[in-house]
Protein backbone atom coordinates (compact mmCIF):
# COMPACT_ATOMS: atom_id res chain seq x y z
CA UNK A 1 112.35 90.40 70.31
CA UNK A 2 111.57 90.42 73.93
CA UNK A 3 108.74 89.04 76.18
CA UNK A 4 106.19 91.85 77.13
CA UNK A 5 104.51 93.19 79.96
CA UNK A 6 102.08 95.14 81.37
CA UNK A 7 103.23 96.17 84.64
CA UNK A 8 101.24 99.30 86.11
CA UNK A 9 103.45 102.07 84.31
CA UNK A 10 102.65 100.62 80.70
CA UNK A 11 98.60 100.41 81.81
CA UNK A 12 98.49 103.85 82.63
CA UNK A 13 100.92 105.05 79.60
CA UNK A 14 98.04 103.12 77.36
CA UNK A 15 95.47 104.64 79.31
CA UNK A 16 96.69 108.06 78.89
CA UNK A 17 97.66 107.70 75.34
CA UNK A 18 94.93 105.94 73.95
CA UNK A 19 91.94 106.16 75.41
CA UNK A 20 92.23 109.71 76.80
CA UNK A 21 89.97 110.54 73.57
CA UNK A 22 87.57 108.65 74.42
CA UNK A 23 87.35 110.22 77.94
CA UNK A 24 87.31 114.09 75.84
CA UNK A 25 84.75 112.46 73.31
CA UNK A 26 82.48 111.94 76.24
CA UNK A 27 83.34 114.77 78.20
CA UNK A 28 82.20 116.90 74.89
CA UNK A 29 78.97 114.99 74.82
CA UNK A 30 78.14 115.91 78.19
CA UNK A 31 79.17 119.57 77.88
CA UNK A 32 76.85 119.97 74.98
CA UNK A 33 73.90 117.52 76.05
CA UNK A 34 73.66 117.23 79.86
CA UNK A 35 76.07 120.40 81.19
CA UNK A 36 74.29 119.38 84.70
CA UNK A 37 76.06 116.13 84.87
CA UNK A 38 79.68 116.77 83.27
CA UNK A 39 81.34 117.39 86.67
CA UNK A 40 79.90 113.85 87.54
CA UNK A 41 81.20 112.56 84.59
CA UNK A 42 84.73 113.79 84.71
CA UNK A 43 84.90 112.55 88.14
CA UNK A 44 84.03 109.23 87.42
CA UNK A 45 84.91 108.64 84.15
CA UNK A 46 88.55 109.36 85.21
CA UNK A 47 87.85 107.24 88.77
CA UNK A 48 86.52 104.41 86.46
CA UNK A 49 89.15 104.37 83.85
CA UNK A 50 92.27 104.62 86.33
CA UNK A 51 90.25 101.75 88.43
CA UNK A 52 90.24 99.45 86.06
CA UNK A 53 93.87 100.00 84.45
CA UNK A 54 94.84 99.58 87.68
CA UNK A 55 93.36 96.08 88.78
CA UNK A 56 92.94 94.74 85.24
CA UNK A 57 95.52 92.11 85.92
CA UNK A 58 94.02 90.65 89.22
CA UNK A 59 90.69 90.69 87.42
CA UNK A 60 89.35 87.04 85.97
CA UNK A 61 89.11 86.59 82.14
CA UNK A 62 91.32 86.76 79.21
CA UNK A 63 89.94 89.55 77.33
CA UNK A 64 89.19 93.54 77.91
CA UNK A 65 85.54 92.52 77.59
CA UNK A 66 85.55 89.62 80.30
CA UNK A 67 87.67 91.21 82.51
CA UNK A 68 85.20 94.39 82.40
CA UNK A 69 82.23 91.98 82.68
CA UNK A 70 83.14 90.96 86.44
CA UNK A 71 82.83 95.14 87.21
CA UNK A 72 79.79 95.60 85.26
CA UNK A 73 78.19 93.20 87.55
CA UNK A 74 79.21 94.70 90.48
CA UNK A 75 77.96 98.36 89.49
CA UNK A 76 74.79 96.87 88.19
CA UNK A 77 74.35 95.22 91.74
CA UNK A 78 74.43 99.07 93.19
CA UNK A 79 72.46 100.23 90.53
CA UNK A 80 69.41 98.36 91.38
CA UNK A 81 70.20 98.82 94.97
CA UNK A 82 69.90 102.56 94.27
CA UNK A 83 66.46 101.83 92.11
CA UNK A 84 65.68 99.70 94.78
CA UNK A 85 66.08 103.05 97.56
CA UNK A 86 64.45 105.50 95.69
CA UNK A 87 65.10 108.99 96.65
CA UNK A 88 67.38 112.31 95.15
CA UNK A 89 70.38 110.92 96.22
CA UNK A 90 70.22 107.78 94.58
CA UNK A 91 69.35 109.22 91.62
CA UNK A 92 72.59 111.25 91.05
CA UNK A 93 74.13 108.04 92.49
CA UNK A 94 72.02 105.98 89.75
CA UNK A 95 73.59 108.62 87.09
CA UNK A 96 77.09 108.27 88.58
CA UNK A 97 77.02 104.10 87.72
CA UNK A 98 75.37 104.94 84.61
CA UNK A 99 78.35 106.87 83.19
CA UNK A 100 81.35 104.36 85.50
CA UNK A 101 78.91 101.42 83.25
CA UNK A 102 79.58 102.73 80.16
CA UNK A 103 82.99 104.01 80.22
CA UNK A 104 84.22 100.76 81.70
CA UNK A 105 82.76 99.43 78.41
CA UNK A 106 84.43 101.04 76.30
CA UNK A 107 87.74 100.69 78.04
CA UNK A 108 87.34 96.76 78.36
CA UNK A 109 86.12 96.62 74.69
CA UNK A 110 89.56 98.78 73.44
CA UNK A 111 91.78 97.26 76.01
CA UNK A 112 92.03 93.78 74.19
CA UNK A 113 93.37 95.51 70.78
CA UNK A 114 96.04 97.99 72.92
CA UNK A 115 97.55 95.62 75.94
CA UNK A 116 100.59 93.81 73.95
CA UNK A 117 99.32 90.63 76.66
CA UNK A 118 95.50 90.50 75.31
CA UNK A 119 93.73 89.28 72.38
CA UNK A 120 91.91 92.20 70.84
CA UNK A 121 88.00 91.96 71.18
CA UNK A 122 86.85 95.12 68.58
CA UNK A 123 88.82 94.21 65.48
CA UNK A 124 87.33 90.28 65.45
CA UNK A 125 83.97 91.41 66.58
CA UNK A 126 83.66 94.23 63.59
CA UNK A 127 84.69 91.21 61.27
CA UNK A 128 82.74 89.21 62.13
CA UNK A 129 80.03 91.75 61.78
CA UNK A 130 81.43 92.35 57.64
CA UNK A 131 83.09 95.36 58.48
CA UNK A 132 86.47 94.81 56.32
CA UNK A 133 88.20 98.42 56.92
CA UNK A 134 88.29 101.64 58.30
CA UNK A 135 90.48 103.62 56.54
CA UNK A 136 94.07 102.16 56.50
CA UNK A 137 92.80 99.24 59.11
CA UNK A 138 91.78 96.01 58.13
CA UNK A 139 89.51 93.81 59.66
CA UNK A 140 87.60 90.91 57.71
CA UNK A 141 89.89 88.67 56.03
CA UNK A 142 92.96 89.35 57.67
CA UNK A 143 94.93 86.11 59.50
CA UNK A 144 94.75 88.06 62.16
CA UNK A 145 91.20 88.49 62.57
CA UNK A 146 90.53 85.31 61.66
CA UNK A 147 92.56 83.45 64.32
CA UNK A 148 91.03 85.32 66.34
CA UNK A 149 87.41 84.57 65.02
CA UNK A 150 88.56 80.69 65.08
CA UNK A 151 88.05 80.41 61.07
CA UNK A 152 91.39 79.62 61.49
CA UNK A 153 93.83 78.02 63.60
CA UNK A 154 97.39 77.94 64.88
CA UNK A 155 99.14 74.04 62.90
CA UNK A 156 102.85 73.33 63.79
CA UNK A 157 104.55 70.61 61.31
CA UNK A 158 107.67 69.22 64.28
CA UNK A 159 109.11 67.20 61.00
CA UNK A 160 109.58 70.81 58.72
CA UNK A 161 110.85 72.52 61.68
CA UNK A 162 115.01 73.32 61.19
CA UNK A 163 115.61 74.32 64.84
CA UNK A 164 116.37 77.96 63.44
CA UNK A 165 114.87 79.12 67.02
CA UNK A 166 113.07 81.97 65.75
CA UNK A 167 109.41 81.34 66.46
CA UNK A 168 110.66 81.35 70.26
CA UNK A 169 112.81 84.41 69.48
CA UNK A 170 110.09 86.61 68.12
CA UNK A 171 106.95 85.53 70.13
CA UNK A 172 106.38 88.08 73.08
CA UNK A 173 104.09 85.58 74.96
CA UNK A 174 106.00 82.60 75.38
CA UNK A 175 103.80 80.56 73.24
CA UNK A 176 106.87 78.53 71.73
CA UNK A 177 109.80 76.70 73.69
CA UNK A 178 112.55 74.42 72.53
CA UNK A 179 112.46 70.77 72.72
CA UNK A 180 115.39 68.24 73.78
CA UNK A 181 115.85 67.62 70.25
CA UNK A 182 116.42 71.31 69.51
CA UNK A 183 112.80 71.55 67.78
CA UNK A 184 110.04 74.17 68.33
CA UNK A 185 107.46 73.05 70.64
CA UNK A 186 103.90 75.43 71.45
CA UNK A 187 103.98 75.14 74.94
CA UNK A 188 101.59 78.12 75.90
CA UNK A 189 98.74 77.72 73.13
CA UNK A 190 96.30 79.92 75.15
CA UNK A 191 98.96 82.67 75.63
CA UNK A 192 98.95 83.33 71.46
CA UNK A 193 97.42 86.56 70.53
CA UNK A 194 97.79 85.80 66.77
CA UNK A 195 100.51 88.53 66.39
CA UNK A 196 101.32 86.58 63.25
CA UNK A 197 105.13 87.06 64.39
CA UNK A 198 105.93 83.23 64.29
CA UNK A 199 104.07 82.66 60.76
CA UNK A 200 106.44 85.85 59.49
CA UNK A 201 109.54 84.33 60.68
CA UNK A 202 109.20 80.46 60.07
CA UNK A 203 111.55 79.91 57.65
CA UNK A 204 110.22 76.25 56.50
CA UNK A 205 106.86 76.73 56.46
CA UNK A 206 106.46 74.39 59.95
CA UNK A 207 104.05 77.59 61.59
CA UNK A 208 100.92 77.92 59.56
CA UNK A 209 97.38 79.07 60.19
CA UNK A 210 94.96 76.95 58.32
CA UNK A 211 91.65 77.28 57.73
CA UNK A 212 88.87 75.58 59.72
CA UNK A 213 86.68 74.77 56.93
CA UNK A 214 89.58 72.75 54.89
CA UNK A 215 89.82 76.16 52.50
């Protein structure tokens, strides 16, 4: 029960851990597809990913997916600068954004579900698409997913609140603060990354997430 960061050791501990895969996966793909360009691509799939894990704080947005959107734009501005040059050079160069374009993708699109500070952007967006599991992870349905999705939403009751402290004790954002009156008060709405921790540990039902069609 603490608050969380994600100060520049924990980025590149989630970068190394989880989305080194990824970085093989595509490596693989190369080796047996396009052997020419693998050396490009483990230089700047690596240059990409530790980029981006690196500055993803000072970058705008709220999610892995908006923050990667501001980067996208920029490489796509030197992409059609290179189409717009022509030449050898800017071909391998064209090749080299290609690969920076869609690893950064697929970093942003993880990121949300891995940084203990983000809102995850796969697990809502496969539920919304009907995808309810894959293997022992569940997506559709889930209070999770749907907070997430806005079917549902975040409701605090002040008058069934006990003052027990816990929602403030167990949320790692800061959503939840203490009132004057020793009551829970949601002082950080936008922080919540539907962790579900409050709902777990409200102990009078004053935390719930209701639907947003009444159901």
């Amino acid at each position: 029960m603490r608050r969380v960061t994600h100060a520049w050791p924990e980025r590149l501990d989630t970068a190394l851990g989880a989305l080194f895969p990824f970085y093989l996966l595509g490596g693989l793909g190369f080796a047996l597809f396009n052997p020419a360009l693998l050396p490009d691509y483990l230089i700047v799939g690596a240059a990409a990913w530790l980029f981006f894990f690196l500055v993803c704080p000072a970058l705008p947005g709220r999610s892995g997916l908006a923050k990667v959107a501001v980067l996208e734009g920029v490489l796509a501005g030197l992409w059609m600068t290179t189409v717009l040059l022509g030449g050898q050079a800017t071909r391998v160069s064209r090749a080299d954004l290609i690969i920076a374009m869609v690893m950064l993708m697929v970093y942003g699109t993880e990121l949300g579900g891995l940084a203990p500070n983000m809102p995850s952007d796969l697990d809502p967006f496969l539920a919304r698409l009907g995808l309810g599991r894959i293997g022992a992870v569940t997506f559709a349905g889930t209070v999770r997913t749907e907070l997430l999705n806005g079917y549902r939403r975040l409701n605090y009751d002040p008058d069934l609140c006990a003052g027990c402290r816990s929602c403030f004790e167990v949320c790692p954002l800061g959503v939840w603060a203490m009132d004057d009156g020793k009551r829970a008060e949601m002082v950080r709405p936008r922080n919540c990354t539907a962790c579900g921790a409050c709902l777990l540990q409200c102990p009078t039902g004053a935390i719930t997430a209701t639907r947003t069609d009444g159901h």
